[in-house]
Protein backbone atom coordinates (compact mmCIF):
# COMPACT_ATOMS: atom_id res chain seq x y z
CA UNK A 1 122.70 88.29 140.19
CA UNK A 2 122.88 90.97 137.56
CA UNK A 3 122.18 90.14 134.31
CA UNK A 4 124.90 89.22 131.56
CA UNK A 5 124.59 92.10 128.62
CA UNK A 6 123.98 90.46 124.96
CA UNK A 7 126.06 92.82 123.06
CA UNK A 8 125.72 91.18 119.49
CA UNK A 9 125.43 93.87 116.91
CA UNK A 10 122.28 92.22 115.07
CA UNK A 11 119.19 91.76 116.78
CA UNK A 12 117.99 87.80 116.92
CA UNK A 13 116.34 86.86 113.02
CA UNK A 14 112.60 86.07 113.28
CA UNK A 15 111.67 82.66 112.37
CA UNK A 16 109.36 82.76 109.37
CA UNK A 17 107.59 80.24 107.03
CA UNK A 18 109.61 79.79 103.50
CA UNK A 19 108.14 82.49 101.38
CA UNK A 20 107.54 80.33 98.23
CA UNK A 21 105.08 78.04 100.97
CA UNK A 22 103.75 80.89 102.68
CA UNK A 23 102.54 82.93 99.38
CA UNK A 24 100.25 79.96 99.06
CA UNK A 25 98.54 80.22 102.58
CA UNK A 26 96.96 82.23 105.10
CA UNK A 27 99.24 80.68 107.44
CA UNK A 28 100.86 83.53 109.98
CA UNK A 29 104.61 84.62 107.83
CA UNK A 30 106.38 85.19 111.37
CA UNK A 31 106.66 82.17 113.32
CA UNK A 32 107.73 84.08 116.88
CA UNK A 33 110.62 83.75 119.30
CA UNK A 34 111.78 80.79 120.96
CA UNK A 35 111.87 81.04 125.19
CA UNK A 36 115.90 80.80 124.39
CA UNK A 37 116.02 83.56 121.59
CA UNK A 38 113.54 85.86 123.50
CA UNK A 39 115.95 85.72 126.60
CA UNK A 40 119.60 86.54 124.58
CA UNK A 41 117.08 89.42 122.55
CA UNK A 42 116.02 90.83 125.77
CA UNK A 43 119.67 90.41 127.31
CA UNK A 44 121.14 93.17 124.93
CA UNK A 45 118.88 96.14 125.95
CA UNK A 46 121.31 98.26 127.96
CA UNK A 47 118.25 99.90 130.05
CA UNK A 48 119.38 103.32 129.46
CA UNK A 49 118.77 105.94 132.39
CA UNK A 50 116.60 108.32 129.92
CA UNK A 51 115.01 105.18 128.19
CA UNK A 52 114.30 106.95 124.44
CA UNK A 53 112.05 104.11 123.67
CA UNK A 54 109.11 105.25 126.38
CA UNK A 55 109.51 108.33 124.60
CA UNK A 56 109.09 107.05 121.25
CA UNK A 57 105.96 104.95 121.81
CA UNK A 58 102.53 106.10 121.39
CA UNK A 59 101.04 104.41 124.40
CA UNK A 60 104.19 104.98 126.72
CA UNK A 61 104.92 101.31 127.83
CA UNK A 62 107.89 101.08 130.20
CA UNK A 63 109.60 98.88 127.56
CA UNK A 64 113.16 98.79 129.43
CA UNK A 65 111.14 97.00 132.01
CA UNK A 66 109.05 94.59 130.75
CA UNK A 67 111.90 93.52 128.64
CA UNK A 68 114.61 93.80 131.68
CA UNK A 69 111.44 91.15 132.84
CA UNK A 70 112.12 88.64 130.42
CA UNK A 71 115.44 88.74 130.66
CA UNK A 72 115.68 87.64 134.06
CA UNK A 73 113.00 84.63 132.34
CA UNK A 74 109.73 86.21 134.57
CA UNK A 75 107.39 86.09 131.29
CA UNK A 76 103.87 86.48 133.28
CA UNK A 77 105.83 89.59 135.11
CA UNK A 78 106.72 91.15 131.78
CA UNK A 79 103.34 90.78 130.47
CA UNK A 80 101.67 93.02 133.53
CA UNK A 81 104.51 95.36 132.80
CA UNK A 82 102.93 95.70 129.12
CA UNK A 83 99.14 95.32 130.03
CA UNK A 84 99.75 97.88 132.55
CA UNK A 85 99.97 100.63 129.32
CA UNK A 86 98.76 98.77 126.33
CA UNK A 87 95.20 96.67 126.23
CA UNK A 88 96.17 95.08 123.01
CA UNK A 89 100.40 93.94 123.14
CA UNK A 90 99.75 90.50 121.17
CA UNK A 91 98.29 92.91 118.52
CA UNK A 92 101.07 95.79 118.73
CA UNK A 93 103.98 92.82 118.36
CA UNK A 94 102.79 92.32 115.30
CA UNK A 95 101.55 95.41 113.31
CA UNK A 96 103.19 98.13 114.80
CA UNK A 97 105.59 100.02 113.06
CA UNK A 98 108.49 99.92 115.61
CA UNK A 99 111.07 100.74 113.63
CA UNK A 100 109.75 104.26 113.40
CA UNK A 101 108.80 104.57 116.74
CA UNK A 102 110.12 102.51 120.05
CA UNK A 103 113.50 100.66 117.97
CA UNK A 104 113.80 103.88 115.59
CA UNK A 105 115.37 105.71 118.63
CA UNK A 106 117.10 102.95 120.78
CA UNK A 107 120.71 102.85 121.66
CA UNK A 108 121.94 99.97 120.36
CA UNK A 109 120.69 100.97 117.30
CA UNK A 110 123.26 103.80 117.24
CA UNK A 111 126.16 101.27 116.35
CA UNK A 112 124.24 98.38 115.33
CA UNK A 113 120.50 96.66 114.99
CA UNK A 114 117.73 98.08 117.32
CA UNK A 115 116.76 96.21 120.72
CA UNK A 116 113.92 93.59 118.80
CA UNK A 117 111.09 95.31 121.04
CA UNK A 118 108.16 94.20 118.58
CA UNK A 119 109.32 90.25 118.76
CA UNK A 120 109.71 90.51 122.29
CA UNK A 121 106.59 91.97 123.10
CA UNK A 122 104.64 89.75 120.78
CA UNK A 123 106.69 87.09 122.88
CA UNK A 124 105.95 88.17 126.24
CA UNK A 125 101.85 88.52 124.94
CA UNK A 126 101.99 84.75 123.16
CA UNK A 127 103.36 83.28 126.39
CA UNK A 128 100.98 84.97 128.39
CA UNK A 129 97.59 83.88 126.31
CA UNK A 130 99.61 79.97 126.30
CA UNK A 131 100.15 79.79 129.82
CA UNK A 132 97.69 82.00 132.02
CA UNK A 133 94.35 81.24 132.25
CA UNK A 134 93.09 83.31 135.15
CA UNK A 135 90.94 85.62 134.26
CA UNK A 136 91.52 89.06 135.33
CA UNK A 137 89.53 90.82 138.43
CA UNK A 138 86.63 93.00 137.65
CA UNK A 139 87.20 96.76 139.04
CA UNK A 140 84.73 97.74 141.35
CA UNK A 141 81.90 100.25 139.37
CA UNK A 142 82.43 104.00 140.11
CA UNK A 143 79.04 104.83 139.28
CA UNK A 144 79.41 106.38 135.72
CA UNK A 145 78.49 105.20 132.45
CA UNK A 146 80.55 106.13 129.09
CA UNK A 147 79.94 104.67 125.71
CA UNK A 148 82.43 104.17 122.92
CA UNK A 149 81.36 104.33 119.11
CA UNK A 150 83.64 101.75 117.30
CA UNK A 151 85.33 98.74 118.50
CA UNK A 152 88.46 98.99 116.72
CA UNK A 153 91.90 99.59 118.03
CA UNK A 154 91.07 103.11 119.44
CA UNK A 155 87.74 102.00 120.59
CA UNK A 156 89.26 98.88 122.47
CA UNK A 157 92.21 100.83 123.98
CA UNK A 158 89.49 103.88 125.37
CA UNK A 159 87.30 101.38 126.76
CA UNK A 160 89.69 99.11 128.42
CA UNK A 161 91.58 102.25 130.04
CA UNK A 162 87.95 103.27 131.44
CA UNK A 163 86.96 100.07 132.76
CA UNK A 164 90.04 99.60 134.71
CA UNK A 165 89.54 102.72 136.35
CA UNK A 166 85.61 101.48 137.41
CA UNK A 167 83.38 102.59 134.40
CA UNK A 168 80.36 101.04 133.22
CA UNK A 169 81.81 101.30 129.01
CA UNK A 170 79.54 100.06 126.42
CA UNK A 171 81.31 99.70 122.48
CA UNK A 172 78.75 99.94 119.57
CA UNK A 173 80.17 98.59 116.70
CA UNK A 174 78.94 98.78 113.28
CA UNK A 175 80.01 95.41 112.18
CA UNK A 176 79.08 91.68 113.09
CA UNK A 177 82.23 91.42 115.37
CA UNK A 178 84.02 93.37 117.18
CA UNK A 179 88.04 94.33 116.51
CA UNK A 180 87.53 97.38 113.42
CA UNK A 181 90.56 97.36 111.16
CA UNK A 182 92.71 94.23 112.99
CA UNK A 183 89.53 92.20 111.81
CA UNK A 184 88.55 93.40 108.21
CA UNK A 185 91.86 95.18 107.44
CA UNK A 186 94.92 93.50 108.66
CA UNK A 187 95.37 89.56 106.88
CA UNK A 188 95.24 86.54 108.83
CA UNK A 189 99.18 85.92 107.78
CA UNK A 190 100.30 88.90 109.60
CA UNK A 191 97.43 88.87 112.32
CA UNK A 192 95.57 86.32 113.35
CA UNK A 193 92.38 86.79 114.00
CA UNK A 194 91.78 84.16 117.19
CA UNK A 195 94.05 86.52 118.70
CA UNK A 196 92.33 89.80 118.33
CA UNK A 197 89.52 87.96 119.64
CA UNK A 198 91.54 86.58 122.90
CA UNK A 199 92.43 90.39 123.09
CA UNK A 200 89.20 91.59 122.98
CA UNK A 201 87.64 88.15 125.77
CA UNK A 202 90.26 90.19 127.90
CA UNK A 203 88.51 93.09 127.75
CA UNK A 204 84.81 91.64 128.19
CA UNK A 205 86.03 89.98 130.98
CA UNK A 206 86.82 93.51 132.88
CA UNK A 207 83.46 94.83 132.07
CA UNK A 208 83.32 96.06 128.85
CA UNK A 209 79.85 95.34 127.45
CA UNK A 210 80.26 95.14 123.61
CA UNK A 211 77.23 95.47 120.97
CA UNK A 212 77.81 94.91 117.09
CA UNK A 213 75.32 95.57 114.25
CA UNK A 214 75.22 99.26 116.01
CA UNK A 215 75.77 101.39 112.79
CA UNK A 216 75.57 104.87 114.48
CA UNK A 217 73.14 107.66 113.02
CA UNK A 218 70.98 105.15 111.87
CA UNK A 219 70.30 102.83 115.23
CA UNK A 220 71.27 105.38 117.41
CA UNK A 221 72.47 108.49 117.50
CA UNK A 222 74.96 110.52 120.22
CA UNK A 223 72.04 112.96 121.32
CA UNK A 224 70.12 109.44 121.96
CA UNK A 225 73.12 108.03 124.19
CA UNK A 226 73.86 111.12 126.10
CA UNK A 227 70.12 111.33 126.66
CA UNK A 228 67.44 108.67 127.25
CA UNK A 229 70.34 106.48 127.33
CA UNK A 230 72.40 108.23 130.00
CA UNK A 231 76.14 108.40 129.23
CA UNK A 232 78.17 111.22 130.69
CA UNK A 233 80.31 111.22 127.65
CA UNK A 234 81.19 109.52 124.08
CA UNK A 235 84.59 108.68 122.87
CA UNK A 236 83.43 108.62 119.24
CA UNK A 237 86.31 106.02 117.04
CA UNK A 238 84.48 104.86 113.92
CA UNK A 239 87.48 104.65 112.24
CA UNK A 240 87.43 105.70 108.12
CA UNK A 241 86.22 103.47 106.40
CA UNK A 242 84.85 105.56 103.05
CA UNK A 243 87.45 104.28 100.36
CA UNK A 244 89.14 106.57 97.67
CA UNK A 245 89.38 106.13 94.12
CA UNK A 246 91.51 107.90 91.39
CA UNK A 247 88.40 109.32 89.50
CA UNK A 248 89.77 107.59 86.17
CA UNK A 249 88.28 106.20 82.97
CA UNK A 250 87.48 102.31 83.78
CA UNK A 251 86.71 102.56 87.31
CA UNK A 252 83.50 101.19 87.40
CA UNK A 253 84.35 98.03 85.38
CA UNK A 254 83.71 94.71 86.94
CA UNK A 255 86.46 93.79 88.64
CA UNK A 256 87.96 96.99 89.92
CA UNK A 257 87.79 97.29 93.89
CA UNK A 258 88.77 99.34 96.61
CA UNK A 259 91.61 97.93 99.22
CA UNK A 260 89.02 98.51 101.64
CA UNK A 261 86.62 95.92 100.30
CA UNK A 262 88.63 93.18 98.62
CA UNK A 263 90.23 93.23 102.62
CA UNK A 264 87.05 93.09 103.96
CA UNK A 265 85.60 89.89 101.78
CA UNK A 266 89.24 88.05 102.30
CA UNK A 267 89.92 88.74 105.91
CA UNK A 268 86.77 89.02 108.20
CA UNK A 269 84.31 87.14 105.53
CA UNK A 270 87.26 84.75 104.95
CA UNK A 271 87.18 84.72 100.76
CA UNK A 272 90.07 82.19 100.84
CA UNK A 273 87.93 79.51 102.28
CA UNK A 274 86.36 76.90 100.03
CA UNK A 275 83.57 77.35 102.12
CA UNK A 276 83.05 81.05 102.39
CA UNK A 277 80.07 82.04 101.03
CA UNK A 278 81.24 85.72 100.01
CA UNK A 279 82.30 86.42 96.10
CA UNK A 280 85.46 87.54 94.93
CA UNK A 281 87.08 87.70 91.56
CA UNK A 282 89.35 84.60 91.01
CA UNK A 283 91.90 86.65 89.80
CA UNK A 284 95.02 86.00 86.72
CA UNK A 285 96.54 88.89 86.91
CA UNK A 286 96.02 92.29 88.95
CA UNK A 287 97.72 95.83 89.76
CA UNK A 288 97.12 97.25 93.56
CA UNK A 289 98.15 100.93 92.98
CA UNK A 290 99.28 102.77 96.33
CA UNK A 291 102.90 102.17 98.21
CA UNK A 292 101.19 101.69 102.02
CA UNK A 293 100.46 98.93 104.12
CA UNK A 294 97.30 98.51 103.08
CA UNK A 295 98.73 98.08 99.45
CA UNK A 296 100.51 95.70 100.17
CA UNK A 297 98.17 93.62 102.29
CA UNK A 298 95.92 93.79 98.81
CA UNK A 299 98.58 92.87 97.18
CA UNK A 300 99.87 89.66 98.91
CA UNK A 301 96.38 88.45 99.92
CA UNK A 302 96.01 88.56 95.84
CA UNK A 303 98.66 86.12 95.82
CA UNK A 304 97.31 83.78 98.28
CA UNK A 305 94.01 83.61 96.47
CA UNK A 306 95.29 81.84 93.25
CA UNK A 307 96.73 85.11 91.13
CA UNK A 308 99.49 84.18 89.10
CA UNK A 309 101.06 88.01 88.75
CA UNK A 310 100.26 90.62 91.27
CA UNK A 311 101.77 94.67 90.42
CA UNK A 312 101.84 97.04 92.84
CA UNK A 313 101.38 100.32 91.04
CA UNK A 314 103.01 103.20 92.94
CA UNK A 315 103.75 107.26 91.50
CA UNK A 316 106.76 107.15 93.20
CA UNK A 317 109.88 105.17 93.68
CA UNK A 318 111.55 102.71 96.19
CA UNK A 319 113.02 104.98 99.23
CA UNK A 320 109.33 106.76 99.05
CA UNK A 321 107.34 104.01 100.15
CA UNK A 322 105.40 104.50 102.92
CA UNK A 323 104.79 101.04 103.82
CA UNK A 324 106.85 99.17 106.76
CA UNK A 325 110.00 97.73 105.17
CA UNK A 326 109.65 94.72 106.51
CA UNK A 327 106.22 94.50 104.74
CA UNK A 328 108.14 95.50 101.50
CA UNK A 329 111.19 92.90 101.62
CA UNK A 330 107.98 89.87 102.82
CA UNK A 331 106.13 91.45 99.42
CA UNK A 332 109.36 91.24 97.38
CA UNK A 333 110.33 87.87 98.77
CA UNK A 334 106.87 86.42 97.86
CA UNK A 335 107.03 87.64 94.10
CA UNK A 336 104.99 90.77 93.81
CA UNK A 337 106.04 92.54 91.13
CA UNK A 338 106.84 96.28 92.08
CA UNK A 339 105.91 98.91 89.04
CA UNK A 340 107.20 101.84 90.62
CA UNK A 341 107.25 105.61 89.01
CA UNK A 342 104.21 104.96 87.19
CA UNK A 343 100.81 106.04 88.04
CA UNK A 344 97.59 105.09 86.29
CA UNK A 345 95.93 107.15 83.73
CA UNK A 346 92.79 104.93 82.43
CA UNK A 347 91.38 101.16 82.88
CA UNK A 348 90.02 99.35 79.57
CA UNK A 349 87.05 96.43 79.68
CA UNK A 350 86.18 94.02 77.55
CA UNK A 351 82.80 93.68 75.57
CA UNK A 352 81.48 92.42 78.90
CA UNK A 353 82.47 94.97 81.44
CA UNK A 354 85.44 93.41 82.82
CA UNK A 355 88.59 94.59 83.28
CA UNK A 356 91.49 93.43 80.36
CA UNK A 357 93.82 95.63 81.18
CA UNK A 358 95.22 99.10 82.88
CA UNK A 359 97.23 101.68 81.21
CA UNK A 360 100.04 103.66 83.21
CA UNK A 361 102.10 106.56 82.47
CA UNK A 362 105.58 106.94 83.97
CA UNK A 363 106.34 109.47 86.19
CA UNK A 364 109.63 111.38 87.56
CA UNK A 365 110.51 113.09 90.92
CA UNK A 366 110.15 116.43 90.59
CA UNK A 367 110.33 119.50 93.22
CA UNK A 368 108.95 118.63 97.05
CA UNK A 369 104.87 119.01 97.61
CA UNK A 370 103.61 119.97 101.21
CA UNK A 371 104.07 116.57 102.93
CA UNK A 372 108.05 117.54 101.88
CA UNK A 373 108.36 114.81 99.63
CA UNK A 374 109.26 115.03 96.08
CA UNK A 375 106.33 115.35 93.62
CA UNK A 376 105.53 112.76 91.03
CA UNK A 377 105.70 114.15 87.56
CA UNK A 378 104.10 112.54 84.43
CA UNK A 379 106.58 112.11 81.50
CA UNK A 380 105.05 112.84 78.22
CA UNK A 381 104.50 109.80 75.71
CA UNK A 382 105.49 106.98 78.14
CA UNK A 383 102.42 105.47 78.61
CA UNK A 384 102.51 101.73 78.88
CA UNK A 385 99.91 98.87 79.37
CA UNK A 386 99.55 96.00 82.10
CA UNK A 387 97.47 93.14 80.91
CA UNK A 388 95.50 92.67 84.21
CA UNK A 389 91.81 91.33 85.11
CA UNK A 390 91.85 93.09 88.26
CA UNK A 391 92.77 96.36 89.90
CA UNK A 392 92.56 97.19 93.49
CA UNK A 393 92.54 100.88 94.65
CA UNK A 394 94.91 101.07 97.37
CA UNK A 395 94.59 105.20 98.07
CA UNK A 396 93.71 105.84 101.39
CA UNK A 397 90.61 106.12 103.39
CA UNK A 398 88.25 108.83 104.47
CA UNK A 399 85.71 108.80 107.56
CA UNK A 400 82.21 108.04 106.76
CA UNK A 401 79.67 111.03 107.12
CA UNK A 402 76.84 109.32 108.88
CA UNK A 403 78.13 110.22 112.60
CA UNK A 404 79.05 113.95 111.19
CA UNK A 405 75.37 114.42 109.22
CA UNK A 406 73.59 113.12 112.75
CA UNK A 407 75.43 114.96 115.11
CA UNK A 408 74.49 118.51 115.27
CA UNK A 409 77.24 121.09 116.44
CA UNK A 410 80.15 118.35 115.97
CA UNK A 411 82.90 120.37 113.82
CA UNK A 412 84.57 118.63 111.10
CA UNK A 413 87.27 119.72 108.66
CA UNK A 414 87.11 119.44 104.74
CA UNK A 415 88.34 116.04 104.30
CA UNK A 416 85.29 114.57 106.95
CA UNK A 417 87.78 114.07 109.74
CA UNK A 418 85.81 115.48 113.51
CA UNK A 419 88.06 118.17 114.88
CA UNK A 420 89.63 118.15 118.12
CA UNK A 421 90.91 120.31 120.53
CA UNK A 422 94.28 118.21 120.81
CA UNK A 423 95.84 114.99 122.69
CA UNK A 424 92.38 115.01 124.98
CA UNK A 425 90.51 114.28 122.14
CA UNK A 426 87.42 116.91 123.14
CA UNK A 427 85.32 117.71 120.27
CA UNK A 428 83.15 120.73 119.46
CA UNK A 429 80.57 119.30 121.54
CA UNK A 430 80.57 118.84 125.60
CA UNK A 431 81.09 115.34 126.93
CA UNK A 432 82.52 113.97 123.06
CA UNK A 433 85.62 113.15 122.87
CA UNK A 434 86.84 111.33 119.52
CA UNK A 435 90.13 110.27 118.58
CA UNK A 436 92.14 107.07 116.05
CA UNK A 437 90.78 107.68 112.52
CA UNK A 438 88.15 109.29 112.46
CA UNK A 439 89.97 112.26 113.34
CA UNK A 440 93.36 111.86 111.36
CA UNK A 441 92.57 109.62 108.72
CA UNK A 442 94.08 106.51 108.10
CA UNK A 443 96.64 106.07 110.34
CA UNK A 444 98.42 103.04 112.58
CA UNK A 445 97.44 100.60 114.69
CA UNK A 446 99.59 102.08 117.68
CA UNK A 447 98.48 105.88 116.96
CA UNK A 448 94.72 105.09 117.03
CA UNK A 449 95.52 103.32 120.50
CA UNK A 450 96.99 106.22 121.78
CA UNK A 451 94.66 108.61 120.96
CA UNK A 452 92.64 105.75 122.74
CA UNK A 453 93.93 106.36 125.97
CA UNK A 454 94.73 110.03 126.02
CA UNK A 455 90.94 109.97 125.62
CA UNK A 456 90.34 107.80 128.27
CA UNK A 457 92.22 110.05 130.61
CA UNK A 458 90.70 113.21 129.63
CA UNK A 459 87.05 111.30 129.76
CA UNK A 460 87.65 110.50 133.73
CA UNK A 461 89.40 114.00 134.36
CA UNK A 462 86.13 115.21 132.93
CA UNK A 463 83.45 113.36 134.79
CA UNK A 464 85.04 113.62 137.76
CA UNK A 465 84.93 117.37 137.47
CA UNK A 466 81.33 117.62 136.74
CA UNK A 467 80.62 115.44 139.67
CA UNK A 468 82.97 117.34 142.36
């Protein structure tokens, strides 16, 4: 029987916790689709013949079948749909920006709201970790051995693609546990971390051998694996994990951090817990400066640790924001206060080193810079003064040299990044492949995956070359 068409204008709400409870917790904000709503979301994709959302996903998921799937209510045959392309969907249905990508370019978005594609596939991925708990078969080994440097979201996606296809893939990962930015990055409230870990069980259980406390250069290095340690090749994703600061007066006062660290203590060494044995700054007041994701992660985890006024700090104004919308309208419903057109010019201490306040000047839009957006401007004489005990640099990330300095013949560019040859993700050096961050800079989620998997393609098109 063919399937009734939904053809409501508006794409099904997401259930979400009341955000005057949720600023208080680490509590997940988006409570997920119902088995009813799921169905009538799924029911008003019009599976177009030229299907623009394959086209406009990194990772190329079939998404007008897997959601066709749970339309017709077969959940477990949606979910192989998805797995088939993606190693992480319970991940992606949360944190990836869709609405620039897959539901930026779908139909019913023409005259209306987008297909819901993120809700459905977090859906499909819930229901499947609830309800399934066969575990999946291990591929028979081809004979060939490939090791992955970093087992974030790039890292995961590279090795999962390789041991489906019958490699022996070994991750080292820096850290204590395994998942990169969706552990230490992302907050529990938008990602929770049992289910990067389910993610990640998934892909242990297909073969994928994964060893932490690895920091590369210093335990090992790539000459070592491709050596003594015999790997045909390296798909290199450490990620960037070198935080930037503004270079201004104050920024060495107690209780001034970097995104990348106050994320880091709150998220994967769990700060919030009364328990938790890591510091952090029991904050009053505090300015995040930066407009992106990671902004206003800072900025909201800030709020769930006790701070009574959180700032984010941002050079330019509202339609400039980089960071997801929806992320914006969760961090304006929660009460952070947005100072935007204003950028920072010094931080002042107190007689003990600690931060009492941050001065800003305000800025205008002038003429467009080379990313073709409007440059920010300083106004003369506007200067201003937040009364803050803590400021969190929210400015991007670079990649860490230690790979680079202990790699001889691997070609970098001037910001750090390794340079590649394009979507294969071959480096100046034979048999290393790299690709995510570590290559572009911070980026998304979804983006580092598929770099992931363009890799992983280009890795067996490789060795089975060399071994013709």
């Amino acid at each position: 029987m063919a399937v009734q068409f939904n053809m409501d204008p508006k794409k099904c709400p997401m259930p979400s916790q009341d955000p005057q409870v949720r600023n208080h917790n680490f509590d997940e904000v988006a409570l997920g689709y119902t088995k009813e709503m799921a169905v009538g979301e799924a029911k008003r994709c019009l599976n177009c013949k030229n299907k623009p959302c394959v086209n406009g996903c990194p990772v190329g998921i079939d998404i007008p079948g897997f959601i066709s799937k749970v339309a017709a209510e077969d959940f477990e045959g949606a979910y192989q749909v998805l797995s088939a392309s993606s190693s992480l969907p319970a991940v992606c249905g949360r944190v990836c920006p869709q609405e620039t990508q897959c539901e930026g370019v779908c139909t019913r978005g023409i005259k209306g709201e987008s297909v819901g594609i993120g809700r459905l596939e977090r859906f499909v991925a819930d229901w499947h970790r609830e309800n399934v708990h066969t575990d999946p078969q291990t591929p028979v080994f081809n004979g060939h051995k490939v090791a992955v440097i970093g087992a974030g979201p790039s890292g995961l996606t590279c090795a999962g693609d390789l041991a489906k296809a019958g490699y022996k893939v070994t991750i080292y990962e820096a850290l204590h546990v395994a998942g990169g930015v969706l552990m230490y990055g992302i907050p529990e409230f938008r990602l929770p971390k049992d289910i990067v870990q389910t993610e990640i069980e998934g892909l242990k259980k297909l073969g994928v051998d994964i060893e932490t406390n690895m920091v590369m250069g210093k335990v090992l290095t790539i000459d070592e694996l491709m050596g003594e340690y015999g790997y045909e090749a390296v798909y290199v994703a450490s990620g960037a994990g070198l935080p930037r600061f503004m270079n201004i007066p104050g920024e060495g006062l107690k209780g001034v951090y970097s995104a990348n660290e106050y994320l880091t203590r709150t998220n994967l060494m769990k700060a919030y817990r009364p328990d938790s044995k890591t510091p952090i700054k029991k904050s009053k007041a505090v300015a995040v400066v930066g407009g992106g994701n990671v902004a206003m992660d800072a900025a909201r985890c800030a709020l769930r640790l006790g701070a009574e006024t959180v700032y984010i700090v941002y050079r330019r104004g509202m339609e400039e924001l980089p960071a997801r919308r929806e992320e914006v309208e969760h961090a304006q419903e929660e009460g952070i206060v947005f100072k935007l057109l204003c950028n920072p010019v010094h931080i002042d201490g107190d007689e003990n080193g600690n931060v009492k306040d941050i001065t800003c000047i305000r800025m205008e839009l002038g003429e467009p810079d080379a990313s073709g957006r409007r440059r920010p401007v300083e106004v003369p004489g506007s200067e201003f003064t937040l009364e803050v005990d803590t400021v969190i640099m929210a400015l991007g990330t670079s990649p860490n040299p230690l790979i680079r300095s202990t790699t001889p013949g691997l070609e970098t560019n001037k910001h750090g990044c390794i340079v590649t040859n394009g979507d294969d993700g071959l480096t100046s050096r034979e048999g290393v492949y790299a690709g995510g961050d570590a290559v572009t800079g911070a980026a998304t989620v979804i983006l580092a995956m598929g770099a992931g998997k363009h890799a992983a393609k280009a890795i067996d098109e490789y060795i089975k070359g060399k071994n013709a």
